[in-house]
PDB file of N, CA and C in Angstrom:
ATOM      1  N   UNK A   1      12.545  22.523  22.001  1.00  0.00           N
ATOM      2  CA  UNK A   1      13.001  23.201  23.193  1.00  0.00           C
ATOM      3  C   UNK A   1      14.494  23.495  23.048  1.00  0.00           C
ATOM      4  N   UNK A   2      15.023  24.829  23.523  1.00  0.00           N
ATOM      5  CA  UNK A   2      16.624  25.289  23.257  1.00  0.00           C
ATOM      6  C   UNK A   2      17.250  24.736  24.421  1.00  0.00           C
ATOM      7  N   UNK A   3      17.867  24.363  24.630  1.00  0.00           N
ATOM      8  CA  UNK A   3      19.495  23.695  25.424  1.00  0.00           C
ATOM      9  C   UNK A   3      20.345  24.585  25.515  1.00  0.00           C
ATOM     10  N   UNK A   4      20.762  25.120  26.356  1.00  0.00           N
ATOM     11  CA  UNK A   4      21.993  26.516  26.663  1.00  0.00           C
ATOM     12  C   UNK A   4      22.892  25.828  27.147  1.00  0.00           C
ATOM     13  N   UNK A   5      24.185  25.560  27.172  1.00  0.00           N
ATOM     14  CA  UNK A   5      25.355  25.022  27.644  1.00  0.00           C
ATOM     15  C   UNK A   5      26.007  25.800  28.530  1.00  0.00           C
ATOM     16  N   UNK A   6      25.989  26.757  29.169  1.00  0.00           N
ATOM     17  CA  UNK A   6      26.489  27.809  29.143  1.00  0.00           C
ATOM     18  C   UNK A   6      27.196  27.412  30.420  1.00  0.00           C
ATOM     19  N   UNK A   7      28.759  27.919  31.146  1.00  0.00           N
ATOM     20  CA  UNK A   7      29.199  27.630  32.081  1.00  0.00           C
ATOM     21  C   UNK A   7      28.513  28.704  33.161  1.00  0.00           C
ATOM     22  N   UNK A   8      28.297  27.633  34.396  1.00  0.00           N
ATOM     23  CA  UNK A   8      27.949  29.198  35.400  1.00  0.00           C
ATOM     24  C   UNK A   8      28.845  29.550  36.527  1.00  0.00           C
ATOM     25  N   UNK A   9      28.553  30.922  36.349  1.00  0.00           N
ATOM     26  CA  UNK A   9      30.246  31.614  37.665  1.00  0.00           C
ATOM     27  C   UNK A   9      29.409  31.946  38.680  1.00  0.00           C
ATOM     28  N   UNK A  10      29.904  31.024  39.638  1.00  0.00           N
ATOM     29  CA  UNK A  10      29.248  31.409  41.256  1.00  0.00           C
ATOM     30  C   UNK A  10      30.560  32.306  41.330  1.00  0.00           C
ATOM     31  N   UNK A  11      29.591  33.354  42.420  1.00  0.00           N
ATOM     32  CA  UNK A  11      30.478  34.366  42.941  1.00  0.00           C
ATOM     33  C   UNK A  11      31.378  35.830  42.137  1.00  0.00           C
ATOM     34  N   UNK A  12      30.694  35.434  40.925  1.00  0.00           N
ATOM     35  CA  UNK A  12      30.920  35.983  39.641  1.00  0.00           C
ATOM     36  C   UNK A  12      31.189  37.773  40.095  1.00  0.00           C
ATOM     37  N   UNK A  13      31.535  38.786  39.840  1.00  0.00           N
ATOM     38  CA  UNK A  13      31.333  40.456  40.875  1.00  0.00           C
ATOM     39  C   UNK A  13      31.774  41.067  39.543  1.00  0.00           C
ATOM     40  N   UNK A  14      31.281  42.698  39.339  1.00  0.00           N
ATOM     41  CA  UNK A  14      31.463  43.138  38.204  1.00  0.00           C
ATOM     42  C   UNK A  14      31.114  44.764  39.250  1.00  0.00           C
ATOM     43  N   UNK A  15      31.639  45.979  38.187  1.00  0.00           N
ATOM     44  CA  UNK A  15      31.428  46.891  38.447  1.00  0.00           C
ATOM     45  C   UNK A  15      30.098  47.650  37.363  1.00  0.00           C
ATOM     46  N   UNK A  16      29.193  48.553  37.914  1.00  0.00           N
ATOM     47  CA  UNK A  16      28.563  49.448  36.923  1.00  0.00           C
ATOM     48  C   UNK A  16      29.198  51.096  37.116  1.00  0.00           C
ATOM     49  N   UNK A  17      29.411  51.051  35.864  1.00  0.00           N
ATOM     50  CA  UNK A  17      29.772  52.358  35.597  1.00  0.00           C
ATOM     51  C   UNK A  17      28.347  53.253  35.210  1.00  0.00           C
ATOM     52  N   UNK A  18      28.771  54.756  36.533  1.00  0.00           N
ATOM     53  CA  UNK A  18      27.559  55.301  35.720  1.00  0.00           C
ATOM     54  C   UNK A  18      28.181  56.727  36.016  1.00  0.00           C
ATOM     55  N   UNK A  19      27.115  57.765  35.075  1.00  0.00           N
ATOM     56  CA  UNK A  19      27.211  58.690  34.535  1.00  0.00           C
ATOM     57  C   UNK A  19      27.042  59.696  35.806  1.00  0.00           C
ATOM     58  N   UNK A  20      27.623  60.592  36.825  1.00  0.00           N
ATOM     59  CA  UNK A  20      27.337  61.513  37.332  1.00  0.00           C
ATOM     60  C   UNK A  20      27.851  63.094  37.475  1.00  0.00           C
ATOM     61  N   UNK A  21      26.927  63.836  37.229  1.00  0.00           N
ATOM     62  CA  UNK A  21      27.333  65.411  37.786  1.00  0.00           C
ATOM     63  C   UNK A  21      27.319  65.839  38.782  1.00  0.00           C
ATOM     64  N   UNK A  22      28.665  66.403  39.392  1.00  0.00           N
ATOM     65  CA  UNK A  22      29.082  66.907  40.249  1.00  0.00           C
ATOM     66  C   UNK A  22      29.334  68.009  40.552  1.00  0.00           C
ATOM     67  N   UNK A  23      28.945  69.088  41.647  1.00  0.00           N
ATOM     68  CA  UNK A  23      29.550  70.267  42.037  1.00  0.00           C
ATOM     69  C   UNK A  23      29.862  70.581  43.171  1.00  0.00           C
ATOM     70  N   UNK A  24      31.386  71.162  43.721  1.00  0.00           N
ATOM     71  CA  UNK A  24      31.999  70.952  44.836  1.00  0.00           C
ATOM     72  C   UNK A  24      31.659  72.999  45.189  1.00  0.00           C
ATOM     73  N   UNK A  25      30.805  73.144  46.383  1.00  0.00           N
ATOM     74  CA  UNK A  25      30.836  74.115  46.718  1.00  0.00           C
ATOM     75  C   UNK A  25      32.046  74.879  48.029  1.00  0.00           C
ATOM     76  N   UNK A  26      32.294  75.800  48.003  1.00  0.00           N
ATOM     77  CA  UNK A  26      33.379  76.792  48.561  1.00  0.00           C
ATOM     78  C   UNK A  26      33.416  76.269  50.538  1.00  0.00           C
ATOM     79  N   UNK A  27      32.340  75.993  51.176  1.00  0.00           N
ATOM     80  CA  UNK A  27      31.902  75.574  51.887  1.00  0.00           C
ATOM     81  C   UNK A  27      31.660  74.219  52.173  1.00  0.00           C
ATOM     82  N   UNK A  28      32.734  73.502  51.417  1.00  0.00           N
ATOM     83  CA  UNK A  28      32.598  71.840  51.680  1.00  0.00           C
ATOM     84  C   UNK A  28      31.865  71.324  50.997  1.00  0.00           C
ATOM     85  N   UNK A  29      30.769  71.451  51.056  1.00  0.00           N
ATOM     86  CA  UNK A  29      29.850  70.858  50.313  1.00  0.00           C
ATOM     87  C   UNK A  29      29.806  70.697  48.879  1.00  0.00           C
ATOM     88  N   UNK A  30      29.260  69.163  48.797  1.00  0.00           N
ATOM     89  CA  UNK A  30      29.569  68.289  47.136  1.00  0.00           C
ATOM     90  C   UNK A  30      27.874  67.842  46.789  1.00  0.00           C
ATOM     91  N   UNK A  31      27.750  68.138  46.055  1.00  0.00           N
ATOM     92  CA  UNK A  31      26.474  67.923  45.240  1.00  0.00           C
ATOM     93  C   UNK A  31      26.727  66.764  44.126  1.00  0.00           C
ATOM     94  N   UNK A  32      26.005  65.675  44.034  1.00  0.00           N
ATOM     95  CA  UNK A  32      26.358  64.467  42.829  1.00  0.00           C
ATOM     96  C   UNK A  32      24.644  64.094  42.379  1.00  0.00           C
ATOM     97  N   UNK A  33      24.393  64.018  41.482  1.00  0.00           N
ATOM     98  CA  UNK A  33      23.057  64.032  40.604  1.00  0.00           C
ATOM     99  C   UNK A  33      23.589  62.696  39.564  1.00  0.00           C
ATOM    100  N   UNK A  34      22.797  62.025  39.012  1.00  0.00           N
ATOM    101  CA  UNK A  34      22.657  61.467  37.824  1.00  0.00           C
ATOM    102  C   UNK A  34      22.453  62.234  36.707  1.00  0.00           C
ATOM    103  N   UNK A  35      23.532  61.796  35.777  1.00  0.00           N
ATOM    104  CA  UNK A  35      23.077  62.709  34.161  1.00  0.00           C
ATOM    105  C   UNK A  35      21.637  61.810  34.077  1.00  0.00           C
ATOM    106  N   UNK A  36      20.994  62.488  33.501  1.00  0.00           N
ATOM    107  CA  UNK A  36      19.618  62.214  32.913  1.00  0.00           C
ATOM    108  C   UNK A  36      18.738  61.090  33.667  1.00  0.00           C
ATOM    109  N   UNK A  37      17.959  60.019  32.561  1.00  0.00           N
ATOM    110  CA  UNK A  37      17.356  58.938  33.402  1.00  0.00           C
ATOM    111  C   UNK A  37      17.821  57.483  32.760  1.00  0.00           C
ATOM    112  N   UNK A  38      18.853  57.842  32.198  1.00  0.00           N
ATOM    113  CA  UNK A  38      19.495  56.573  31.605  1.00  0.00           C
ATOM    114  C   UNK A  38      21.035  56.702  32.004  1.00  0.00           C
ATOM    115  N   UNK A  39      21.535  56.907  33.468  1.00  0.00           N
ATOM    116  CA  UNK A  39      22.817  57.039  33.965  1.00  0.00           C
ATOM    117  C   UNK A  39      23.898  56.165  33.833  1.00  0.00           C
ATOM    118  N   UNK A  40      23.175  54.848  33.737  1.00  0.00           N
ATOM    119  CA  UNK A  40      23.766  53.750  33.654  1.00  0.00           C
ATOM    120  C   UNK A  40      23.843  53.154  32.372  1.00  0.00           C
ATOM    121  N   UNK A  41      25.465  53.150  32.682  1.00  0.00           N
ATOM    122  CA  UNK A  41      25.841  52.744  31.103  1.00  0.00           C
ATOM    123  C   UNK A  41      25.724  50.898  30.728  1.00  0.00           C
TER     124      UNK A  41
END
């Protein structure tokens, strides 16, 4: 059986960066889509 030592971080917070396309129309309006189906890097 494996034994992990590993320290654990309560409260631990991280960001995901992801991939999006954007287009800002003349009329205010902003359009945001995901590149593809793997957005997240």
């Amino acid at each position: 059986m494996d034994t992990f030592s590993y320290c654990v971080q309560i409260g631990a917070t991280g960001t995901v960066p992801v991939k999006v396309n954007s287009a800002q129309f003349d009329d205010g309006y902003k359009q945001v889509s995901g590149v593809g189906i793997n957005s997240v890097a």
